[in-house]
N, C-alpha and C. Protein backbone atom coordinates (compact mmCIF):
# COMPACT_ATOMS: atom_id res chain seq x y z
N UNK A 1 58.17 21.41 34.60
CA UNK A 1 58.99 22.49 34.08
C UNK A 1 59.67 22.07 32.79
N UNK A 2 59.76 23.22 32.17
CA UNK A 2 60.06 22.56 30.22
C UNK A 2 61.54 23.16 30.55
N UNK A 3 62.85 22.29 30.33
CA UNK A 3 63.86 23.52 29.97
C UNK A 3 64.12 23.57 28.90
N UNK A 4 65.16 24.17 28.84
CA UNK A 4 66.18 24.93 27.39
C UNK A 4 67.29 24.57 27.18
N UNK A 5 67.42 23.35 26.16
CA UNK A 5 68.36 22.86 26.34
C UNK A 5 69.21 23.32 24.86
N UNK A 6 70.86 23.78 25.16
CA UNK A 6 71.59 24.25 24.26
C UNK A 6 73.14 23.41 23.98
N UNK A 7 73.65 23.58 23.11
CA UNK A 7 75.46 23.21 23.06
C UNK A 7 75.94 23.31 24.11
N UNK A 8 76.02 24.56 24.85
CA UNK A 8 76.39 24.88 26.29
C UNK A 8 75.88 23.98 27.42
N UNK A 9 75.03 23.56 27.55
CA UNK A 9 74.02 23.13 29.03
C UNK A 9 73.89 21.73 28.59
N UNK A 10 74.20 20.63 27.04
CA UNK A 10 73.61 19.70 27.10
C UNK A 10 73.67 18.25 27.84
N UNK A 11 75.56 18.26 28.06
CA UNK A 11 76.46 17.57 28.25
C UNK A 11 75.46 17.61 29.93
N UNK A 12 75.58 19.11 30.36
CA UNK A 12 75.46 18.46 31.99
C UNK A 12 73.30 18.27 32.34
N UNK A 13 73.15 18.89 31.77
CA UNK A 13 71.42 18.56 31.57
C UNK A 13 70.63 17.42 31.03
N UNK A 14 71.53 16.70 29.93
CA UNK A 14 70.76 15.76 29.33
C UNK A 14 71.56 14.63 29.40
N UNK A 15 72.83 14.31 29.37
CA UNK A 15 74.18 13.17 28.80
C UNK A 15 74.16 13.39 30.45
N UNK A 16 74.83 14.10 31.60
CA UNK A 16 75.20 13.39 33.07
C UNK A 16 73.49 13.46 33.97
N UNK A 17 72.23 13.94 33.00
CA UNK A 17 71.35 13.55 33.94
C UNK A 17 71.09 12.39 34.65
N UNK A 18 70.32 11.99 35.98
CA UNK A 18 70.59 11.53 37.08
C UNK A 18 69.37 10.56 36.35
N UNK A 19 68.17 10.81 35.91
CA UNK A 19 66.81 10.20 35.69
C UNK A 19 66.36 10.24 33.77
N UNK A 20 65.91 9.96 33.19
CA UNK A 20 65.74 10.05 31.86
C UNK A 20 65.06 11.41 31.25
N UNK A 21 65.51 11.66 30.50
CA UNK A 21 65.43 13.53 29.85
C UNK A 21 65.23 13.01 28.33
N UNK A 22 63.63 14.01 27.90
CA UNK A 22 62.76 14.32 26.79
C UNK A 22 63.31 15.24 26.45
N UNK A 23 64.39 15.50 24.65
CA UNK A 23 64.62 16.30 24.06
C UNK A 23 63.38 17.00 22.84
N UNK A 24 63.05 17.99 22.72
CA UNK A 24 62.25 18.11 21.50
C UNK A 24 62.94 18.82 20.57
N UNK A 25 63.85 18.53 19.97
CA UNK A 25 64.51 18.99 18.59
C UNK A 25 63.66 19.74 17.44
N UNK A 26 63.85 21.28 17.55
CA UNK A 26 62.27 21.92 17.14
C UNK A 26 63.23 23.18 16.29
N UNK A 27 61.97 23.72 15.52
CA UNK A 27 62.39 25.15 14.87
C UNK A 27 61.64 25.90 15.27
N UNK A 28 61.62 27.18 15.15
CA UNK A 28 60.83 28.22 15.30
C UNK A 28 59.74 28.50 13.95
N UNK A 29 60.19 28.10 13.13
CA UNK A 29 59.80 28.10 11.93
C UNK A 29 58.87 26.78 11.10
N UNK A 30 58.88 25.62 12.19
CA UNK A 30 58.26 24.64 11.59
C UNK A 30 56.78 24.70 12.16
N UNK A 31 55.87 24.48 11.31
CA UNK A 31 54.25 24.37 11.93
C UNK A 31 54.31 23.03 13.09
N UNK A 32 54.62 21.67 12.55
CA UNK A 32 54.27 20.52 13.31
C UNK A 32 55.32 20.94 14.78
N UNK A 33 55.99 21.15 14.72
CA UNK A 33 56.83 21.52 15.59
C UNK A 33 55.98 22.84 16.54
N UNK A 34 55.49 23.81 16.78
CA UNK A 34 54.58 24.73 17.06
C UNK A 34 53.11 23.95 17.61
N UNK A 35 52.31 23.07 16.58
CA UNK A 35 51.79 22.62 17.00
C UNK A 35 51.66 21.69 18.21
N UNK A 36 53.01 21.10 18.57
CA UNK A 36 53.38 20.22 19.48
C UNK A 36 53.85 20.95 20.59
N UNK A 37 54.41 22.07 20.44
CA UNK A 37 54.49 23.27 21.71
C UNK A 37 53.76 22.96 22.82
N UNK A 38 52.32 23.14 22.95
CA UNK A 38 51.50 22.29 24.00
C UNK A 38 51.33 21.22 24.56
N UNK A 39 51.92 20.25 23.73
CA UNK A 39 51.93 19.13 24.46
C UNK A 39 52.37 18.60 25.19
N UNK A 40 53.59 19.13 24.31
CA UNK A 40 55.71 18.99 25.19
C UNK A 40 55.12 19.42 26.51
N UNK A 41 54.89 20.65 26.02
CA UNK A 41 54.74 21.57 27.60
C UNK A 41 53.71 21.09 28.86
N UNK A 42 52.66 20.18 28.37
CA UNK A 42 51.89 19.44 29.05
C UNK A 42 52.38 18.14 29.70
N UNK A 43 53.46 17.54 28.86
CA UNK A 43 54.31 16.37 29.01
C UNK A 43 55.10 16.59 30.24
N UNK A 44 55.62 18.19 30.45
CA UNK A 44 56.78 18.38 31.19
C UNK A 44 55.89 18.55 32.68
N UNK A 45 54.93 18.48 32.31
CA UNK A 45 53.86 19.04 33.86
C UNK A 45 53.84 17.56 34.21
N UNK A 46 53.19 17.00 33.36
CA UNK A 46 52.73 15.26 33.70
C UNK A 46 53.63 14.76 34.57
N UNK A 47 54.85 14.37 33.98
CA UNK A 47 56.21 13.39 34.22
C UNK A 47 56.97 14.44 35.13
N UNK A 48 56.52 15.55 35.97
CA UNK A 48 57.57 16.72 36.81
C UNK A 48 57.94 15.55 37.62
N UNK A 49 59.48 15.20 37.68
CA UNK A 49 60.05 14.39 39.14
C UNK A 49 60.28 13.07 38.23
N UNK A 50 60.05 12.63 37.27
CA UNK A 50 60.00 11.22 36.76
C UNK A 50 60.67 11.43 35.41
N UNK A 51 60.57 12.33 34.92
CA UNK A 51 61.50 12.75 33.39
C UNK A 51 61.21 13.75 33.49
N UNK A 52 62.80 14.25 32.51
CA UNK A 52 63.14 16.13 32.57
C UNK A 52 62.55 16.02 31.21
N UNK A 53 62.19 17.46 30.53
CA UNK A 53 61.94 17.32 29.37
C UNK A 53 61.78 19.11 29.11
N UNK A 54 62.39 18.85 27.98
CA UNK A 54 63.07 19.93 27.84
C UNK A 54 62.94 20.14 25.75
N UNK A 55 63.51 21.30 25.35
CA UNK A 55 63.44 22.11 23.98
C UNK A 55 65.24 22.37 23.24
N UNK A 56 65.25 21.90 22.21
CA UNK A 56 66.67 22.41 21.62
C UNK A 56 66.28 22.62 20.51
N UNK A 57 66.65 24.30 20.10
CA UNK A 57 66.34 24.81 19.01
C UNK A 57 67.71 24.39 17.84
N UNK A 58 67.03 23.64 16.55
CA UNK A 58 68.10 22.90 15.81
C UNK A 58 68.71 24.27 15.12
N UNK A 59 67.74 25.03 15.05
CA UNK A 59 69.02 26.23 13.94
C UNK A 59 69.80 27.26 15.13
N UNK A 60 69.62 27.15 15.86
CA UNK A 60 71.02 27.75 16.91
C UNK A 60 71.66 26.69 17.83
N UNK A 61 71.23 25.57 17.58
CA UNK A 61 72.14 24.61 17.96
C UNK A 61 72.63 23.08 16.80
N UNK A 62 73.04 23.73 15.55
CA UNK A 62 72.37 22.68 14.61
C UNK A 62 73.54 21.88 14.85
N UNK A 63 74.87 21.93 15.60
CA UNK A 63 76.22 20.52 15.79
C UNK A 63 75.47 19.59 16.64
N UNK A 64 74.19 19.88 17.55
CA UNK A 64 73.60 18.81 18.03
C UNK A 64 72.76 17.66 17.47
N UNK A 65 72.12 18.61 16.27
CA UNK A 65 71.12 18.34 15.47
C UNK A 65 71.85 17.11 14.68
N UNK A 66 73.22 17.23 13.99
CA UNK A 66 74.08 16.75 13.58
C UNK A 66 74.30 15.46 14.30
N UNK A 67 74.74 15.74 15.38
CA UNK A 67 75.32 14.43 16.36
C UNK A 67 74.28 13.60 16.57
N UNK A 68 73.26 13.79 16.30
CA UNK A 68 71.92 13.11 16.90
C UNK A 68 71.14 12.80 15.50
N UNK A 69 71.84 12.85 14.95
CA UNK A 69 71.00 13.24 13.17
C UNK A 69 69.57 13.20 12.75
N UNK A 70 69.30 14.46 13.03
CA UNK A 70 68.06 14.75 13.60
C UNK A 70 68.03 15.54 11.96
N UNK A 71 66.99 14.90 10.68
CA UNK A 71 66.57 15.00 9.38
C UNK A 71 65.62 15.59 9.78
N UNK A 72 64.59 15.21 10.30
CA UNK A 72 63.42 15.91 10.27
C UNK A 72 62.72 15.83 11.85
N UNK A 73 61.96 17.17 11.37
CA UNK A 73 61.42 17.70 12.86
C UNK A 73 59.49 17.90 13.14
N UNK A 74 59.43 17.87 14.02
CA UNK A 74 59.60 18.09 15.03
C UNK A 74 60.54 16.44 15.62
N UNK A 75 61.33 16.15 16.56
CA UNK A 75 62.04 14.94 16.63
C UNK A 75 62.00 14.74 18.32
N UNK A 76 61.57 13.75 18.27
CA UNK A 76 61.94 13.41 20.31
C UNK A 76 62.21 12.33 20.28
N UNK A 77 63.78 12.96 21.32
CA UNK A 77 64.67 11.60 21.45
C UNK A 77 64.70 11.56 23.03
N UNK A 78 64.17 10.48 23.45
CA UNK A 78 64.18 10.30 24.88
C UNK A 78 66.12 9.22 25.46
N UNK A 79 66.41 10.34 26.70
CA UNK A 79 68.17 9.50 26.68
C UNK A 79 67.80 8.86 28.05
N UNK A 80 68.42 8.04 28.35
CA UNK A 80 68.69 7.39 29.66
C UNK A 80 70.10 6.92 30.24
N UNK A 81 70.70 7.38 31.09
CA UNK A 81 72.23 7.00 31.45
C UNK A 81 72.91 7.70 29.97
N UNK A 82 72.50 9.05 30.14
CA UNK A 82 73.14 9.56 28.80
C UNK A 82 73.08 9.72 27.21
N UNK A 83 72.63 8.42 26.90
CA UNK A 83 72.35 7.09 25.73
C UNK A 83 70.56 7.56 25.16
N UNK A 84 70.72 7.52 23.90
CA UNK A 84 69.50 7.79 23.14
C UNK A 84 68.76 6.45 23.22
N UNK A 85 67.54 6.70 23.81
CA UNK A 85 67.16 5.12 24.10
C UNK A 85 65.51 4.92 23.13
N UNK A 86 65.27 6.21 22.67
CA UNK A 86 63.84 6.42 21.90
C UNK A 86 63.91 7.53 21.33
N UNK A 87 63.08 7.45 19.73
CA UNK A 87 63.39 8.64 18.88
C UNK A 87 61.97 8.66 18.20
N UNK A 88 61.37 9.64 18.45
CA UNK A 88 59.98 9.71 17.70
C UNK A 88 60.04 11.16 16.77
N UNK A 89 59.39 10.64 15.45
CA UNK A 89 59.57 11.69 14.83
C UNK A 89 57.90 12.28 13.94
N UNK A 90 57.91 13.75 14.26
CA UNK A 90 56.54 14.01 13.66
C UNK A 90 55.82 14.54 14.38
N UNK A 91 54.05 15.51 14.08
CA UNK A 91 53.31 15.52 15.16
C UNK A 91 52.04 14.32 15.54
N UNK A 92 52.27 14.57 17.03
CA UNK A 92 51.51 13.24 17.17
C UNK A 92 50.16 13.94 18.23
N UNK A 93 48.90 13.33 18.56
CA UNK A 93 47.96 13.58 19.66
C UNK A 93 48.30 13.28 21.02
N UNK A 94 48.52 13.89 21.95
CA UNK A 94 48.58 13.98 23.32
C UNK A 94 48.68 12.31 23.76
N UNK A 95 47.83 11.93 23.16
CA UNK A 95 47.80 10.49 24.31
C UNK A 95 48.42 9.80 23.87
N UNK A 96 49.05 9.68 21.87
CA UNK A 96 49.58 8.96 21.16
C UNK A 96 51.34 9.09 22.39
N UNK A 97 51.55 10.21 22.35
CA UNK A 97 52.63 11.05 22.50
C UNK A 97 52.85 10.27 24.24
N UNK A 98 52.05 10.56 25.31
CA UNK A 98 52.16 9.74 26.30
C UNK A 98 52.42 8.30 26.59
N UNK A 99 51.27 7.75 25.37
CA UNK A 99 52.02 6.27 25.18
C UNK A 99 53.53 5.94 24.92
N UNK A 100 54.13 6.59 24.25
CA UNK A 100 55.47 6.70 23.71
C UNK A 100 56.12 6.35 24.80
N UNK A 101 56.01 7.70 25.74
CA UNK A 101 56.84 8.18 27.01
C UNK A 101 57.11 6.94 27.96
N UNK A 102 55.36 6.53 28.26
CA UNK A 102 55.02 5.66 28.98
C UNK A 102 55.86 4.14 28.57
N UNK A 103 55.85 3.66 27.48
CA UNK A 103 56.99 2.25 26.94
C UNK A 103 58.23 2.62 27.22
N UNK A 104 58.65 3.49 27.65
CA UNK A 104 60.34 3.75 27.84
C UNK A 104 60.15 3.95 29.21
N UNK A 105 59.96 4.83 29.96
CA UNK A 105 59.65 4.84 31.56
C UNK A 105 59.43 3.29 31.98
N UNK A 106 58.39 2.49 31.54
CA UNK A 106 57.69 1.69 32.06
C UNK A 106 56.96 2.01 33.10
């Protein structure tokens, strides 16, 4: 399951989550970001029960975008115990993108 993560929901969805949570810091408006739509969303099927992973749109949530200083997008910042523990930036191929996941999970 992909959620929706906003200003409102982030604190208790992503910062007091229980297990490690995949942000994708995205626009509506960016291609690489769109292009990666499927994957995320394939990511969130893979890892269901093992990492949350989830969508924050930077232009209706851009004080996050800020706090996280998130320059360029598409951006995934993987947190653990709250804490930004991995930040990948760009589009990448499915398996590139799993490897990622996979070095931080272990």
């Amino acid at each position: 399951m992909e959620y929706k993560f906003t200003a409102d929901n982030f604190d208790k969805e992503v910062l007091q989550a229980s297990g490690p949570v995949l942000v994708d810091f995205y626009a509506d408006w960016c291609n690489p970001c769109r292009m990666m739509g499927p994957v995320v969303a394939k990511m969130a099927e893979a890892y269901e029960g093992r990492l949350k992973v989830g969508k924050c749109n930077i232009d209706e949530n851009m004080q996050l975008a800020q706090t996280y200083r998130i320059s360029s997008i598409p951006a995934f910042v993987i947190f653990k115990g709250g804490r930004p523990v991995a930040n990948y930036v760009g589009a990448m191929s499915a398996a590139e993108f799993k490897e990622k996941i996979e070095q931080v999970l272990g």
